[in-house]
N, C-alpha and C. Protein backbone atom coordinates (compact mmCIF):
# COMPACT_ATOMS: atom_id res chain seq x y z
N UNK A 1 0.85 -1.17 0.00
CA UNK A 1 0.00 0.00 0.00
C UNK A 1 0.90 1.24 0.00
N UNK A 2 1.06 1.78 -1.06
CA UNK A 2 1.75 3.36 -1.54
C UNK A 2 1.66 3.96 0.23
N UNK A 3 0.27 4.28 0.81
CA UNK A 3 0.46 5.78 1.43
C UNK A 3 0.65 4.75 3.15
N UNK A 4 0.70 3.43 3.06
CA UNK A 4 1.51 2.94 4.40
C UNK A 4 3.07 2.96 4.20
N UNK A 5 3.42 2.92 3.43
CA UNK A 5 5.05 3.04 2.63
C UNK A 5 5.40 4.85 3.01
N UNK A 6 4.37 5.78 2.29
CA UNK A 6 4.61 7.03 2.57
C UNK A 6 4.76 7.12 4.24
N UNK A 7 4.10 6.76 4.57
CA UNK A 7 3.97 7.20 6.11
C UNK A 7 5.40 6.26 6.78
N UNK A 8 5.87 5.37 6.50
CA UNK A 8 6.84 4.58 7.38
C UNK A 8 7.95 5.99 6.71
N UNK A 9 8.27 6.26 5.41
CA UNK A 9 9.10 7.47 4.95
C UNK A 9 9.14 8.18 5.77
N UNK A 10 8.23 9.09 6.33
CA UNK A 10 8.09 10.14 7.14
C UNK A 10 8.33 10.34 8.55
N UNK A 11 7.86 8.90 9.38
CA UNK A 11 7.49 8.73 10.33
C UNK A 11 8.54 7.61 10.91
N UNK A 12 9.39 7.00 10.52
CA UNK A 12 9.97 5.80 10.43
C UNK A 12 11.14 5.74 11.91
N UNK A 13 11.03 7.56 12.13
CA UNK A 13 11.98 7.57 13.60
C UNK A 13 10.90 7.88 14.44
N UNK A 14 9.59 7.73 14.91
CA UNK A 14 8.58 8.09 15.42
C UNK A 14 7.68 6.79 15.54
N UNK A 15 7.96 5.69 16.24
CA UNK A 15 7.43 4.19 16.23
C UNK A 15 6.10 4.14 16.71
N UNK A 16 5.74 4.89 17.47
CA UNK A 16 3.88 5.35 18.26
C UNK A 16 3.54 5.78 17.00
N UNK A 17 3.88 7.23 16.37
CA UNK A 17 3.28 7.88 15.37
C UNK A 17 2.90 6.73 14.41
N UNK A 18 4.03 6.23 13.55
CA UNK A 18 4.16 5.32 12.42
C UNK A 18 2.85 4.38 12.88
N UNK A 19 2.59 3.83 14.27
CA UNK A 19 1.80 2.42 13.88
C UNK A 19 0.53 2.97 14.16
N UNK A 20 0.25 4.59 14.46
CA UNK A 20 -1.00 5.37 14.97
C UNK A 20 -0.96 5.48 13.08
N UNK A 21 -0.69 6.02 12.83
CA UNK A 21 -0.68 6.50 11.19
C UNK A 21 -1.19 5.04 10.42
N UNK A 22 -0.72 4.21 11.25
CA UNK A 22 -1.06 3.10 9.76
C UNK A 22 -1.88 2.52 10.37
N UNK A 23 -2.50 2.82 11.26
CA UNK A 23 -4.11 2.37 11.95
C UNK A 23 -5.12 3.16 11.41
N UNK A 24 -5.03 4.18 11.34
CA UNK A 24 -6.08 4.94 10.66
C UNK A 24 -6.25 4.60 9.27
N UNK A 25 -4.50 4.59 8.22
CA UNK A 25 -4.86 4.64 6.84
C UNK A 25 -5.50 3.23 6.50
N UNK A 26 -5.54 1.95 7.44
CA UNK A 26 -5.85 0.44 7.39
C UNK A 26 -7.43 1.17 7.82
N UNK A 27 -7.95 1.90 8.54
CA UNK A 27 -9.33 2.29 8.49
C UNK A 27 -10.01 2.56 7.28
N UNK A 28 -9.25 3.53 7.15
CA UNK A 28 -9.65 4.58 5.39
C UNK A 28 -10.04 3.46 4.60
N UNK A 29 -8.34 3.00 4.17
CA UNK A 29 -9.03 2.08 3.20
C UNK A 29 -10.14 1.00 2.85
N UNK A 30 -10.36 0.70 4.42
CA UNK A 30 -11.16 -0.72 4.64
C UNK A 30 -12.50 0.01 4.48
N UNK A 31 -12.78 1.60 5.04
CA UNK A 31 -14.00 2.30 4.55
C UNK A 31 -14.22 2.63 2.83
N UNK A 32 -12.78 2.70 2.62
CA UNK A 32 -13.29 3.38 0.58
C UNK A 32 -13.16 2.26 0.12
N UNK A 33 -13.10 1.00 0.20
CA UNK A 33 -12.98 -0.53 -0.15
C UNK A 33 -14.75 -0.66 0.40
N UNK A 34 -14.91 -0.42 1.01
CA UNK A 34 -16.72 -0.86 1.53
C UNK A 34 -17.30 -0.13 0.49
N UNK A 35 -17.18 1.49 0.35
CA UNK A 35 -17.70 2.19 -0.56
C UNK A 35 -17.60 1.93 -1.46
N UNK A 36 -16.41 1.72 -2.43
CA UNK A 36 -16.49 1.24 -3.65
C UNK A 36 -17.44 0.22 -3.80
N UNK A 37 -17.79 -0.84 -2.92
CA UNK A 37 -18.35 -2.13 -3.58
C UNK A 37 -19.42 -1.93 -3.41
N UNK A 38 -20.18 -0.56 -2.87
CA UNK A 38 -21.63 -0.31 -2.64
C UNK A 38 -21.68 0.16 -4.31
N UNK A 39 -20.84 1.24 -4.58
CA UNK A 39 -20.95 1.78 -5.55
C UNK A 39 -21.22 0.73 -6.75
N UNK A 40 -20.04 -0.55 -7.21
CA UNK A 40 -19.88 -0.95 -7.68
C UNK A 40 -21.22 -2.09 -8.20
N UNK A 41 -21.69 -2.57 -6.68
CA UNK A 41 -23.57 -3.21 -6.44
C UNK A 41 -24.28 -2.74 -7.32
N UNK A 42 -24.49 -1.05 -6.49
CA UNK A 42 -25.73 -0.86 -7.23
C UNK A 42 -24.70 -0.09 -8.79
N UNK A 43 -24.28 -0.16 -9.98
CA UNK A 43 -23.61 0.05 -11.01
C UNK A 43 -24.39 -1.34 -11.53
N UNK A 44 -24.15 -2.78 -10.75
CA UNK A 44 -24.56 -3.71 -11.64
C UNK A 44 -26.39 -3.76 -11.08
N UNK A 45 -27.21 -3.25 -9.96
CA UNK A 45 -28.08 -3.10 -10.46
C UNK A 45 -28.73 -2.19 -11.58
N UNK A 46 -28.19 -1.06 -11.51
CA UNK A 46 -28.10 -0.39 -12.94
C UNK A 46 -28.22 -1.20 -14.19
N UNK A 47 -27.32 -2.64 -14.08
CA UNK A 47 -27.39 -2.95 -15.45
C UNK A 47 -28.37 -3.86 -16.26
N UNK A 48 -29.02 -4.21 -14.69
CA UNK A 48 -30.12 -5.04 -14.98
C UNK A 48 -31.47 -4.29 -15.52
N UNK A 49 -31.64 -3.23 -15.69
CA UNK A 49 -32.27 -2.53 -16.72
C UNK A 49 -32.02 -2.46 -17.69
N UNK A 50 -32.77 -3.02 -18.90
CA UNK A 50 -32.51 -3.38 -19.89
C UNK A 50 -32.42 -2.19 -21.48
N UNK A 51 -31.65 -1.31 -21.08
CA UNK A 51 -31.21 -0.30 -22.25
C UNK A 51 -30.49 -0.16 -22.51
N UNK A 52 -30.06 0.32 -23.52
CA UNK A 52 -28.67 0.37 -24.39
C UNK A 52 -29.03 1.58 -25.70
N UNK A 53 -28.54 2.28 -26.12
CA UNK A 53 -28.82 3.30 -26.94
C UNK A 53 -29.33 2.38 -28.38
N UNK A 54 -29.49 3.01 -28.97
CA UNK A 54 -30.53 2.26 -30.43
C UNK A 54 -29.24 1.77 -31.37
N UNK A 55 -27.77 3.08 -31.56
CA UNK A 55 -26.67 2.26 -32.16
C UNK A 55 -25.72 1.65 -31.92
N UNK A 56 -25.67 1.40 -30.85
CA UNK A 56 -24.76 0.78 -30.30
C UNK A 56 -25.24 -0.84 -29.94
N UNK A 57 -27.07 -0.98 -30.06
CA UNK A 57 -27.46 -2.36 -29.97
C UNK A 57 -27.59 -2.99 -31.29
N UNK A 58 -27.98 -1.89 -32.02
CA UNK A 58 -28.34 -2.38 -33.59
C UNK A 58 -26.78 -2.91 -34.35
N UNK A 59 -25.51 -2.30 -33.67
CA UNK A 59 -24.44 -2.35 -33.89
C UNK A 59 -24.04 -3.84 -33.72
N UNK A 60 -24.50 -4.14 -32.16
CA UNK A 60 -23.97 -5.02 -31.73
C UNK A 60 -24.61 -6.68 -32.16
N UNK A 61 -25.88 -6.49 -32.43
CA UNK A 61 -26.85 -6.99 -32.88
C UNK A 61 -26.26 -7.80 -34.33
N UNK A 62 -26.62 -6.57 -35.17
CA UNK A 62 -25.74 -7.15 -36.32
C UNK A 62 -24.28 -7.78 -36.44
N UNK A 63 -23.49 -7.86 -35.95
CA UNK A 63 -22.26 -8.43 -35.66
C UNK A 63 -22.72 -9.89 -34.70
N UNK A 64 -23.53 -9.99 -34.00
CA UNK A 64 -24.16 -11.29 -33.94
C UNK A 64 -24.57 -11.93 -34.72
N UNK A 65 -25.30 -11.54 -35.60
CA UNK A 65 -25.83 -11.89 -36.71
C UNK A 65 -25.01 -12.96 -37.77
N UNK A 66 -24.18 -11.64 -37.82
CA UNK A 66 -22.88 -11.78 -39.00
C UNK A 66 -22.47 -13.34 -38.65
N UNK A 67 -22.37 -13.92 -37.73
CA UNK A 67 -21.24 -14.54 -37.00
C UNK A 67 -21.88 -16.18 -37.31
N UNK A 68 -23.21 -16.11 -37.82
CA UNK A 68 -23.99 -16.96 -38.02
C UNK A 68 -24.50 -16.84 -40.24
N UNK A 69 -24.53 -17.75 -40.39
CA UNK A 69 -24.77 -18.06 -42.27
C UNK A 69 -26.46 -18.21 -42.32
N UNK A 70 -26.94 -18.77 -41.09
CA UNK A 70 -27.98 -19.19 -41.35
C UNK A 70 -29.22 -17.61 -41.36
N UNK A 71 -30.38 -17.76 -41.88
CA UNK A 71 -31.11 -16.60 -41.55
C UNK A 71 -32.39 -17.59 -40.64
N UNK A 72 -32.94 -16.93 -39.58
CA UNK A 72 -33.62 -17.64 -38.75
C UNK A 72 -35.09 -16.44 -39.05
N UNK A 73 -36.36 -17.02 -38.28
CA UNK A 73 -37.52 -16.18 -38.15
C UNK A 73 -37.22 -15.72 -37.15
N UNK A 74 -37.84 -14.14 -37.37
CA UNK A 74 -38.31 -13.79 -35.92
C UNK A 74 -38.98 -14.17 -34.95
N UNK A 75 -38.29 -13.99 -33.73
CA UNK A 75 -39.04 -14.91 -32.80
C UNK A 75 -38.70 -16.19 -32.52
N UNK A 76 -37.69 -16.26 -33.56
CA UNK A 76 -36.80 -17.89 -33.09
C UNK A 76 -35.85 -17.58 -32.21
N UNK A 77 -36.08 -18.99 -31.50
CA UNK A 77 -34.82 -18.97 -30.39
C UNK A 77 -33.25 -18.87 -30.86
N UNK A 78 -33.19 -18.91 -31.49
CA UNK A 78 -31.74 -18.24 -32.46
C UNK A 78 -31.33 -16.87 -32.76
N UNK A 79 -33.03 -16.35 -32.72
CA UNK A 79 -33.08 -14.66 -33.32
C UNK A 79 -33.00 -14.06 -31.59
N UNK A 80 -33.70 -15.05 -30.62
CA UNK A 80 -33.53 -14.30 -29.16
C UNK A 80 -32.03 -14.21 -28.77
N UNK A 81 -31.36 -15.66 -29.02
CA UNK A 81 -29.79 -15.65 -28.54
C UNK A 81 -29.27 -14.85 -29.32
N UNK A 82 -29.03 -14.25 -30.21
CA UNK A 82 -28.25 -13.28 -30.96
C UNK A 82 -29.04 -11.80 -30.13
N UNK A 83 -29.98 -11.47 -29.78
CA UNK A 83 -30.64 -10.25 -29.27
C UNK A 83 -29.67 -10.42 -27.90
N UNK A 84 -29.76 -11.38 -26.97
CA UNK A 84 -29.06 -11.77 -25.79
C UNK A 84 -27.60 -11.11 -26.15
N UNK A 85 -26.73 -12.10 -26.92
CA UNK A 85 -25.26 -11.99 -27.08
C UNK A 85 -24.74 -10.27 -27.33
N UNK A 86 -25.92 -9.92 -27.98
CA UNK A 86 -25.78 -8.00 -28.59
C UNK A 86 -25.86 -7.77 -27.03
N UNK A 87 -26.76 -7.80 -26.30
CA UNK A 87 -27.13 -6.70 -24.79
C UNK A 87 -26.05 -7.34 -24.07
N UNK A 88 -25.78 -8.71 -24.03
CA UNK A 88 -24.46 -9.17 -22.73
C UNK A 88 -22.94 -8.31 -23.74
N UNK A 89 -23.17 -7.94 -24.69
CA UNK A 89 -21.73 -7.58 -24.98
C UNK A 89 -21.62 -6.32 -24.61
N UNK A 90 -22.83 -5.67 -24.94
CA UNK A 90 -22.80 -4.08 -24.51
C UNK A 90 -22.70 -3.90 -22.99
N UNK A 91 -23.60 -4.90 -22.10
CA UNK A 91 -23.53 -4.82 -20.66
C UNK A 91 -21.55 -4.57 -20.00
N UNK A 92 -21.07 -5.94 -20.71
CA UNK A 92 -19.66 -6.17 -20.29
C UNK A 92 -18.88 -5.05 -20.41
N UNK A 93 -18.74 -4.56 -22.09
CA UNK A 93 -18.12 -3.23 -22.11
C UNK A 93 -18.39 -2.16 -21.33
N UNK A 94 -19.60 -1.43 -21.05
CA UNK A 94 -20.05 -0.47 -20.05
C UNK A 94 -19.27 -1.23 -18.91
N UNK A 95 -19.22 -2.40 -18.05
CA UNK A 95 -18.83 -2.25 -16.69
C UNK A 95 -17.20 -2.59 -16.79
N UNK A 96 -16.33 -3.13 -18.04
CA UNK A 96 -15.42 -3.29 -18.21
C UNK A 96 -14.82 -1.49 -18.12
N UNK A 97 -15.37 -0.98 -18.33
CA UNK A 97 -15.17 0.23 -18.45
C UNK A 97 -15.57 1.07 -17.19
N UNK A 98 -16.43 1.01 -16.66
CA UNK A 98 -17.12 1.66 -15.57
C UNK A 98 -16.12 0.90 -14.33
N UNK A 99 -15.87 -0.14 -14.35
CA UNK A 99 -15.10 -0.65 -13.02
C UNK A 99 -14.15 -0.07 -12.68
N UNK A 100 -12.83 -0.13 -13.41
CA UNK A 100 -11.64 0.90 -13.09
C UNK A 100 -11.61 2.42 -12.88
N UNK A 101 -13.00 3.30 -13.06
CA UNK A 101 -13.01 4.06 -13.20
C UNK A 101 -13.38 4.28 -11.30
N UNK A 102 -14.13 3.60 -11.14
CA UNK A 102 -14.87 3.35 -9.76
C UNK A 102 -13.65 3.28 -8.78
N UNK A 103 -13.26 2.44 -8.99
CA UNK A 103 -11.81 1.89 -8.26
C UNK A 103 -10.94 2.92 -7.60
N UNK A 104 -10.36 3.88 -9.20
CA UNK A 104 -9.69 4.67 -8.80
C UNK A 104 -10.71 6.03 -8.03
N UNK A 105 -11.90 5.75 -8.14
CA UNK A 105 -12.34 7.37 -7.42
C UNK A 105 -12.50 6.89 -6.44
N UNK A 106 -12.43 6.09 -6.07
CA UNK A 106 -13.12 5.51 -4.55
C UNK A 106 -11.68 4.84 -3.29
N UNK A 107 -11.02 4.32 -4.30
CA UNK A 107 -9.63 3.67 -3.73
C UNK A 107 -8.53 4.92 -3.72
N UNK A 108 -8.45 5.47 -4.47
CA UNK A 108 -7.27 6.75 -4.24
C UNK A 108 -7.49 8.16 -4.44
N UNK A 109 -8.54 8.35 -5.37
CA UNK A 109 -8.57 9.85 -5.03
C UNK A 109 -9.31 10.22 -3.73
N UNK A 110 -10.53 9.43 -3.03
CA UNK A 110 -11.43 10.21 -1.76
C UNK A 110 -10.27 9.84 -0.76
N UNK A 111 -9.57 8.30 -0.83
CA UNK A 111 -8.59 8.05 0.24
C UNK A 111 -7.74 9.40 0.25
N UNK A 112 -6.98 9.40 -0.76
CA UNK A 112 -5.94 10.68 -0.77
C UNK A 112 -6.31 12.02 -0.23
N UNK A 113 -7.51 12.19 -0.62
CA UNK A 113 -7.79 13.48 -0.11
C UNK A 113 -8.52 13.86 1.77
N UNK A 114 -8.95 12.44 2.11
CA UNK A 114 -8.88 12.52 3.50
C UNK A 114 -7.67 12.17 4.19
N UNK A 115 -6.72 11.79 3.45
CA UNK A 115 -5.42 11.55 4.41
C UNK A 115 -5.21 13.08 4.16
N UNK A 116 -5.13 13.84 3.39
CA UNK A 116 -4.82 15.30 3.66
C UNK A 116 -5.47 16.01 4.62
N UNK A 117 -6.48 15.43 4.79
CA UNK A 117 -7.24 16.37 6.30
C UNK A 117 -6.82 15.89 7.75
């Protein structure tokens, strides 16, 4: 952990301070580690609502499609699994994307900025 490393730097002739310092930042984190995964929860209840913008499904949709020779009816269970494979691909990307973003606001920038207070 970067800011238990910072603090032994600083503090490293000060043995009370140092293990008072790395009691609190083992707090912090274990609080913006809780937060994140609230955040992160409800992000995937978010995803269980079923939208996706019109080109980015029709996008994804067709590239399902593609991937198959056969042409099926609507309403076939072939035409549902390709509708499926379009929304689980778009789902993944949004949280493949949305996760690290979470991470870092929650794991180092709110941490960082309450170790400054």
């Amino acid at each position: 952990d970067i800011f238990a490393v910072v603090a032994e730097q600083h503090f490293s002739a000060f043995i009370n301070l140092f293990k008072a310092a790395k009691v609190i930042i083992a707090n912090m984190s274990n609080k913006q580690e809780t937060e994140a995964e609230k955040l992160l929860q409800a992000q995937i209840k978010v995803e269980g609502v079923v939208y996706s913008q019109d080109r980015l499904y029709s996008d994804s949709l067709s590239k399902a499609k593609t991937n198959s020779p056969k042409a099926f009816a609507i309403g076939s269970i072939q035409e549902m699994s390709y509708h499926l494979q379009a929304y689980y691909k778009i789902v993944s990307n949004r949280l493949a994307d949305q996760i690290p973003m979470v991470i870092r606001c929650y794991i180092l920038n709110e941490f960082a900025d309450k170790l400054r207070i």
